[in-house]
Every structure is written in C-alpha cells, then in structure tokens.
Protein backbone atom coordinates (compact mmCIF):
# COMPACT_ATOMS: atom_id res chain seq x y z
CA UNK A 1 127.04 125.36 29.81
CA UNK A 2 128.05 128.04 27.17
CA UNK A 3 126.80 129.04 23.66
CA UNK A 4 127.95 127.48 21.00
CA UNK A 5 129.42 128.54 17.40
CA UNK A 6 126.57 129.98 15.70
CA UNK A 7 124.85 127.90 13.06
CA UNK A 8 122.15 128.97 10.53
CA UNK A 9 118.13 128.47 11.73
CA UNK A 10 116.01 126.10 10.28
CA UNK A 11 114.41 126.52 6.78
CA UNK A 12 110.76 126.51 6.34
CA UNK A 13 110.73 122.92 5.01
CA UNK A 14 112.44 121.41 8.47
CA UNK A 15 109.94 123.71 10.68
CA UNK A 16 106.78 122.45 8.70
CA UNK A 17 108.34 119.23 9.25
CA UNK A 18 108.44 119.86 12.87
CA UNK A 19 104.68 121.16 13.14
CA UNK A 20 103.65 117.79 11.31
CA UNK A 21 105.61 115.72 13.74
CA UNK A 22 104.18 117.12 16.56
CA UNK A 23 107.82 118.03 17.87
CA UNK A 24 108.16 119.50 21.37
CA UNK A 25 109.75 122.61 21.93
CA UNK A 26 113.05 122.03 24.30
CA UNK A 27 113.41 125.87 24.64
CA UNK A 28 111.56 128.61 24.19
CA UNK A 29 112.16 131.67 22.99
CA UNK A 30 110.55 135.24 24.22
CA UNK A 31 112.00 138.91 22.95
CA UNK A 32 111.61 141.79 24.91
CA UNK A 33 112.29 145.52 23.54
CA UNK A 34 114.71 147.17 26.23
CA UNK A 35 112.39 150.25 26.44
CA UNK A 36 109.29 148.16 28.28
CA UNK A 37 111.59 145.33 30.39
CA UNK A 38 109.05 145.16 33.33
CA UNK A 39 110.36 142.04 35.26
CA UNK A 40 108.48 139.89 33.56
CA UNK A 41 108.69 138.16 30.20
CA UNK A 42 105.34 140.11 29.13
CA UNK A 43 103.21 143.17 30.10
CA UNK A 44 101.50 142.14 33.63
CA UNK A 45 98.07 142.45 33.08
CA UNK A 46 98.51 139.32 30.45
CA UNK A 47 98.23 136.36 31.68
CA UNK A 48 100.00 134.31 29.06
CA UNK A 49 102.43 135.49 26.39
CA UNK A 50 103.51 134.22 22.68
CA UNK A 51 106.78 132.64 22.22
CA UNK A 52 108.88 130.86 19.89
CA UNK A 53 111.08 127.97 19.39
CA UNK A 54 114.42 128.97 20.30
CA UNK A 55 116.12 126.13 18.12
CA UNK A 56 114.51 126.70 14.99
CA UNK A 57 115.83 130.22 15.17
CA UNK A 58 118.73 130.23 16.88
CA UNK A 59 122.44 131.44 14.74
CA UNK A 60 120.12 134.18 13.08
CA UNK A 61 121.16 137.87 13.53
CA UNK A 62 118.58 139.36 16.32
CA UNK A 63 117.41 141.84 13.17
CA UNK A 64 116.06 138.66 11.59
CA UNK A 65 114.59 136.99 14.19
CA UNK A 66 112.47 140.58 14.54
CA UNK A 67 111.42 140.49 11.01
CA UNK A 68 109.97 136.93 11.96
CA UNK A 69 108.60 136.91 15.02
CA UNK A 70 107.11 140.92 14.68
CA UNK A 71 107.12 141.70 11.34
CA UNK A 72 106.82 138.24 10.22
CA UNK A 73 105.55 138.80 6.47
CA UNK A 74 107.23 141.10 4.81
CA UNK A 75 108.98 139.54 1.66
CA UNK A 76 107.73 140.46 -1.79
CA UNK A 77 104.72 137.80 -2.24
CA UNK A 78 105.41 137.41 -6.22
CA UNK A 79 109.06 136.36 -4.88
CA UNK A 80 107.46 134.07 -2.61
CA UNK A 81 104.85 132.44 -4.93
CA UNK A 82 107.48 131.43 -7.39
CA UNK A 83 109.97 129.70 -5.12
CA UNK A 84 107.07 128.09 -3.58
CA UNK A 85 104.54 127.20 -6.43
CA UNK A 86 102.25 124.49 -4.84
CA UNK A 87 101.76 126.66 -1.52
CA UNK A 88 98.52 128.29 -1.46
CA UNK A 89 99.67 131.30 -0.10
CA UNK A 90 96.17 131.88 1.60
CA UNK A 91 97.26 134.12 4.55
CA UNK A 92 99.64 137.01 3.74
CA UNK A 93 99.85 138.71 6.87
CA UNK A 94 100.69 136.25 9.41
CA UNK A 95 103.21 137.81 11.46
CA UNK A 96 101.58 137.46 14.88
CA UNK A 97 103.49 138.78 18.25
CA UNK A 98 100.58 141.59 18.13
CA UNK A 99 102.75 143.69 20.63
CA UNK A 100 101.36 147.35 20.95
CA UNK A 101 105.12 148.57 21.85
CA UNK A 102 106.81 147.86 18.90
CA UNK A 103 107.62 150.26 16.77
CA UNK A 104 107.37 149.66 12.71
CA UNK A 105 106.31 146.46 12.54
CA UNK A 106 104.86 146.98 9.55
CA UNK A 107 108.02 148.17 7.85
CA UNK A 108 111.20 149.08 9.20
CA UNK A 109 112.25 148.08 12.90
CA UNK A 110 112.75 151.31 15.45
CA UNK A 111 114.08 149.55 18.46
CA UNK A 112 117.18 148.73 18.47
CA UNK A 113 118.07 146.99 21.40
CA UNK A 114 116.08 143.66 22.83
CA UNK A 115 116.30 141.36 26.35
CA UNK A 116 116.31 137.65 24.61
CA UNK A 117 115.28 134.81 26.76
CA UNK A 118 115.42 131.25 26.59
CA UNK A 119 113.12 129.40 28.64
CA UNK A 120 112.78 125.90 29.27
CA UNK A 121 109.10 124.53 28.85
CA UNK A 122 108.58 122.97 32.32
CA UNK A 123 105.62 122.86 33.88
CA UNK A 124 105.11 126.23 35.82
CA UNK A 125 105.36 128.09 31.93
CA UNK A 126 101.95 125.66 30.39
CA UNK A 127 103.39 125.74 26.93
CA UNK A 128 101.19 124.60 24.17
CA UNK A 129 101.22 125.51 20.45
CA UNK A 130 99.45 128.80 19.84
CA UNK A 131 96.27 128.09 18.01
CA UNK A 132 92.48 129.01 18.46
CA UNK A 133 91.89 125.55 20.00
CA UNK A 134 94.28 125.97 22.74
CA UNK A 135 93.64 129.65 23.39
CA UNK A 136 90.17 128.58 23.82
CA UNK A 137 90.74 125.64 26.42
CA UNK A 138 93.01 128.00 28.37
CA UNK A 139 90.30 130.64 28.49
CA UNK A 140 88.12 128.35 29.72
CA UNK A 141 90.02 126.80 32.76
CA UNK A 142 89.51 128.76 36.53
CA UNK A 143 92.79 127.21 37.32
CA UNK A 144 94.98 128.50 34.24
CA UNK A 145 93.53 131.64 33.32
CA UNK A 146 92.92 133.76 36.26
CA UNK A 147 90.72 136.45 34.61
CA UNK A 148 87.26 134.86 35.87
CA UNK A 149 84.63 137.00 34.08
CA UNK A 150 85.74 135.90 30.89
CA UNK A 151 85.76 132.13 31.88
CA UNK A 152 82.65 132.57 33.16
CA UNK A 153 80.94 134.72 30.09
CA UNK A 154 82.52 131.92 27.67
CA UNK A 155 81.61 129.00 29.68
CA UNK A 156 77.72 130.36 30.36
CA UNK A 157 77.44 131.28 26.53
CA UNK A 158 78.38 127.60 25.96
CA UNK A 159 76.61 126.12 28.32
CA UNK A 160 79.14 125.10 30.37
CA UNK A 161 80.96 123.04 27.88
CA UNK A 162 84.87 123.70 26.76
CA UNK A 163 86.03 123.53 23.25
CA UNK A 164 86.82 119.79 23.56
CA UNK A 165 86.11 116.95 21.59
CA UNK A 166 86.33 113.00 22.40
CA UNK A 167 89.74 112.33 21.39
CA UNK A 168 90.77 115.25 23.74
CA UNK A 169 88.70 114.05 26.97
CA UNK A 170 90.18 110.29 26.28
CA UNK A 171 93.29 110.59 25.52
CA UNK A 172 96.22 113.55 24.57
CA UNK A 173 95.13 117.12 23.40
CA UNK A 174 96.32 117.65 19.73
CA UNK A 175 96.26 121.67 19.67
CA UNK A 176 96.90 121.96 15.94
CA UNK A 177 94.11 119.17 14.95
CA UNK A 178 95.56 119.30 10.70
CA UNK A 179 97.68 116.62 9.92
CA UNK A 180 99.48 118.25 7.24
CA UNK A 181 99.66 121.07 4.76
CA UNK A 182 98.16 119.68 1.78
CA UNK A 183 95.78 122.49 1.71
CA UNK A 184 96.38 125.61 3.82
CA UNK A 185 93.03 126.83 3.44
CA UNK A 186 91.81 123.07 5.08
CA UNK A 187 94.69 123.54 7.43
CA UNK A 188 93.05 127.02 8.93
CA UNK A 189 89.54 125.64 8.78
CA UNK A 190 90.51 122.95 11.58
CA UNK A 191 91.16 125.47 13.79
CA UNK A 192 87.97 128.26 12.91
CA UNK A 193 85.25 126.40 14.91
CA UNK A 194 87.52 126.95 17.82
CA UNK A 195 87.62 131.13 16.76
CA UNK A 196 83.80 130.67 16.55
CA UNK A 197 83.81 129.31 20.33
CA UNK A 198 85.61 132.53 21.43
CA UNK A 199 83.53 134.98 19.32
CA UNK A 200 81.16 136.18 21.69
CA UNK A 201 79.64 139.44 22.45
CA UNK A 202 79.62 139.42 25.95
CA UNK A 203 83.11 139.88 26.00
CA UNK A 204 84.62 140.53 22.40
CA UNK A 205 87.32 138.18 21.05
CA UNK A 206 89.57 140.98 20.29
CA UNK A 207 89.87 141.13 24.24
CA UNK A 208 90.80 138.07 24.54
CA UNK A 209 93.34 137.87 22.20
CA UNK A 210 95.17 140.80 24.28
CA UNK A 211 95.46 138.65 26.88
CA UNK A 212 97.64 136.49 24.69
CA UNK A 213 99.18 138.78 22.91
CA UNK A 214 97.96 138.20 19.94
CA UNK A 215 95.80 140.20 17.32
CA UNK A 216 93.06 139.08 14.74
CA UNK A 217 94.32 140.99 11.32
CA UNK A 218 97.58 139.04 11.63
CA UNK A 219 97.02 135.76 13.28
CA UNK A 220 95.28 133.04 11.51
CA UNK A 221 95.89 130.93 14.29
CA UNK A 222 97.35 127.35 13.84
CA UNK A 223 100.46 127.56 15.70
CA UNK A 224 102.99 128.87 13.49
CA UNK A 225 103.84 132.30 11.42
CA UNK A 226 104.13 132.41 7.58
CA UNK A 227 102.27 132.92 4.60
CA UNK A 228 101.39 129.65 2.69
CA UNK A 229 103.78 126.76 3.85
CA UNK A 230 106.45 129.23 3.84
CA UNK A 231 107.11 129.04 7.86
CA UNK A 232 108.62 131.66 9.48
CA UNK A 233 108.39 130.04 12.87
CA UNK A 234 106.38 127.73 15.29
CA UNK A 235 105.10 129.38 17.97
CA UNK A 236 104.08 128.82 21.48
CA UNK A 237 101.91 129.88 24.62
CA UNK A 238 103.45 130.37 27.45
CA UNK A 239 102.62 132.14 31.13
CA UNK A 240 103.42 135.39 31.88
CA UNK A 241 106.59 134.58 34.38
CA UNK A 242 108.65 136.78 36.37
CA UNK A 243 112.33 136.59 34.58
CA UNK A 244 113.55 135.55 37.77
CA UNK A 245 111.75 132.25 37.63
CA UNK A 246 114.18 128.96 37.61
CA UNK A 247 112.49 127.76 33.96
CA UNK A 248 114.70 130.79 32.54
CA UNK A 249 117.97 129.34 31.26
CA UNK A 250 119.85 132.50 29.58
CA UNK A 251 118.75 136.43 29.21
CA UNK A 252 121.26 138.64 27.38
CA UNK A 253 120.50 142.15 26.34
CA UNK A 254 121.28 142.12 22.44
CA UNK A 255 121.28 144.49 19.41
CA UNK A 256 119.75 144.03 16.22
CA UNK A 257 123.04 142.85 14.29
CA UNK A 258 124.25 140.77 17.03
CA UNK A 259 123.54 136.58 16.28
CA UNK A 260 120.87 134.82 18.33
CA UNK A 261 123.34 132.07 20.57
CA UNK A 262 123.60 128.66 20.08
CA UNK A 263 122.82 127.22 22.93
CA UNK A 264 123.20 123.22 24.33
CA UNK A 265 120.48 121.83 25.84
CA UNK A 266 119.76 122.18 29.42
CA UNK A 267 119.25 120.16 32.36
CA UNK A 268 116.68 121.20 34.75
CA UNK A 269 118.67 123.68 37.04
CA UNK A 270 121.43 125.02 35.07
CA UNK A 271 121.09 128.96 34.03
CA UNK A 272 123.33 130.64 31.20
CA UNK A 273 124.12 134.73 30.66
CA UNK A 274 120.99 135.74 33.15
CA UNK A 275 121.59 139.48 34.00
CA UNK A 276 122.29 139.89 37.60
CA UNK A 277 120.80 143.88 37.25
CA UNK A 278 117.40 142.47 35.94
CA UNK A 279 116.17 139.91 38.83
C-alpha cells in the first residue's frame, strides 16, 4: 500500500461526532521530535504514551498537526467564541501531549523536524480513549501497568477496589461515560470522580500523569483536545512500544511544512515508509 493524494482533516463538528459515536480508532497516530528518537514511540521509563487519531488528522501540514496535538489551544478565544456561540468554552488550555522535550509549546514551535508514526490499534498497543477513567483502570491493573508501587498505593488507599462501576464489570467499558456535549462543564464532571480516585498523597497524581504523558494544567481529561466543543483532536492511550514492533504500519521522518500522508487502511501485516536506519 502507498499514501494517497492528500485530503483536508476532519473539522471539529465530524470529530465530536466521532467521540459521540463511540468510533474506533483504525490508526493511530504518535509524533516524535527527531532530537529525542529513542527506539521507542515514547521516553522508556513511561509505560504508556498519548496518541492521536491518524484519520482525523491526516492531509494537514505536520506544522498543524503540532499546533494540535502540542500546542493545542492557541487561537484567539474571542475568535473562537463567536464562530462557536453555544459552546461553553469551559477549558481554554486543553492542549495535552504534556511532553517535557518540546520546545515552545506555548507559542511558537522550535523543532523542526519530527518521526510520524502510524500505528495500528491491535492488541499488544491497549488503546483506549485518554480520559481520567481509563488512566485510572490502567493504573490499577498488575498486568498492564508494570510500575507496582503505585498499583499497590492506589489499590490499598481504595481498599482494594478499581474505579469501576456495574455497567463496566457486566458488560463493555465506556471510557468517556458523557453521552454528548450539551454541556461541557457536565461533560468534564463525568470524568472528575475518576481524577478524585487518582488524587492521593501517597503517591501524587502529578506522578502519575508522567507516566502517561500527560500534565494536569492542560488536560481536562475526557479523551479529546479543544476548548469548548471546538475539537482539536481525539486522543488515545497507547503502550510504550519499541518502533520496531509489527502494529507499526508507516514511520517517515517529516518537516514542519511537509503534509501528514494519506494513508489506506491496513491489513494486519502490511508496513508502509518504516525507516530501515531506525529499527
């Protein structure tokens, strides 16, 4: 398989849309500054990494795609308010790869040059939306998260119960638990008694979130980025695998003004642009 002619990404409306549907990623995407490539698609001491959907973004220039995924907010809000009047703009900063490494993600982008990578979600990477619920049943798993003293610390301040409820034990975990975005402010309360659950002193939440890349003053954690209903991007955990693993179906080093591919959809074996130097 090859790329295709580029095409624009989705708008905001289709990826809200795609949250609401419950819509399964069928690649993801992971962007890697050239500077820190360390053989795997995130620093090693982190167990799982953020990601996004490679569809929703893919025919946008690799400088855009940076803006969403790292700087994520940074459009005049007054701009945004008035093309948007019924969204409640609640959370202005919700950009939310929290990576240390990157340079200006608060204004201008420094790096120039990025390792893109489109994974498919099988089941080696555990992909699941990126919100406080799932974070939280991750963290609390022996078999998926591997750092044991903070299993253990949240699991003894709980009692030994996970951040499950009756409809998850029964039947299918719904990660983002809202059903729509009505009200964003109702939409990030779903998700806070799960940020409660991983609030505790023994180990520090702001710990955790490290381990998923993540960081609390620009996350407000319901599995997407964007202020208001003004989506920027859905966005996905994923493990921390080596870039030589078979679920990664294309790697190309790529500068900020190049276009994110196009890419078909892939079977279960096929591969596309990986970079012989880097495996």
């Amino acid at each position: 398989m090859s790329p295709s002619a580029p095409q624009a990404g989705m708008t905001p409306q289709q990826m809200a849309q795609r949250v609401i549907d419950r819509v399964p990623p069928k690649l993801l995407l992971r962007v890697i500054p050239k500077r820190i490539m360390t053989g795997q698609l995130g620093p090693p001491h982190r167990p799982y990494v953020c990601m996004a959907d490679y569809e929703e973004l893919q025919g946008l220039a690799i400088r855009e795609v940076i803006n969403r995924i790292y700087n994520g907010f940074k459009h005049n809000l007054d701009d945004l308010i008035a093309a948007y009047p019924d969204a409640p703009f609640y959370d202005t900063k919700s950009y939310l790869f929290g990576e240390d490494h990157i340079d200006g993600v608060h204004s201008e982008i420094q790096e120039q040059e990025f390792y893109i990578f489109a994974i498919r979600p099988g089941e080696a990477l555990d992909c699941v939306p990126a919100t406080w619920k799932a974070m939280g049943i991750i963290a609390t798993d022996h078999e998926r998260f591997p750092v044991t003293h903070i299993v253990d610390a949240l699991l003894t301040e709980h009692g030994g119960q996970r951040p499950l409820n009756v409809k998850d034990i029964l039947g299918s975990i719904d990660y983002y638990e809202f059903k729509n975005f009505e009200d964003e402010r109702e939409v990030v309360r779903t998700q806070w008694n799960y940020h409660d659950y991983l609030r505790i002193d023994a180990i520090g939440i702001y710990n955790i979130m490290e381990l998923f890349g993540t960081k609390i003053e620009c996350w407000h954690g319901c599995g997407y980025i964007g202020p208001g209903f003004h989506i920027l991007s859905r966005v996905f955990f994923g493990k921390n695998l080596p870039i030589s693993h078979d679920l990664v179906y294309f790697c190309r080093l790529m500068s900020l003004e190049d276009i994110l591919p196009v890419l078909d959809s892939p079977d279960s074996t096929s591969t596309v642009g990986i970079l012989d130097d880097l495996i």
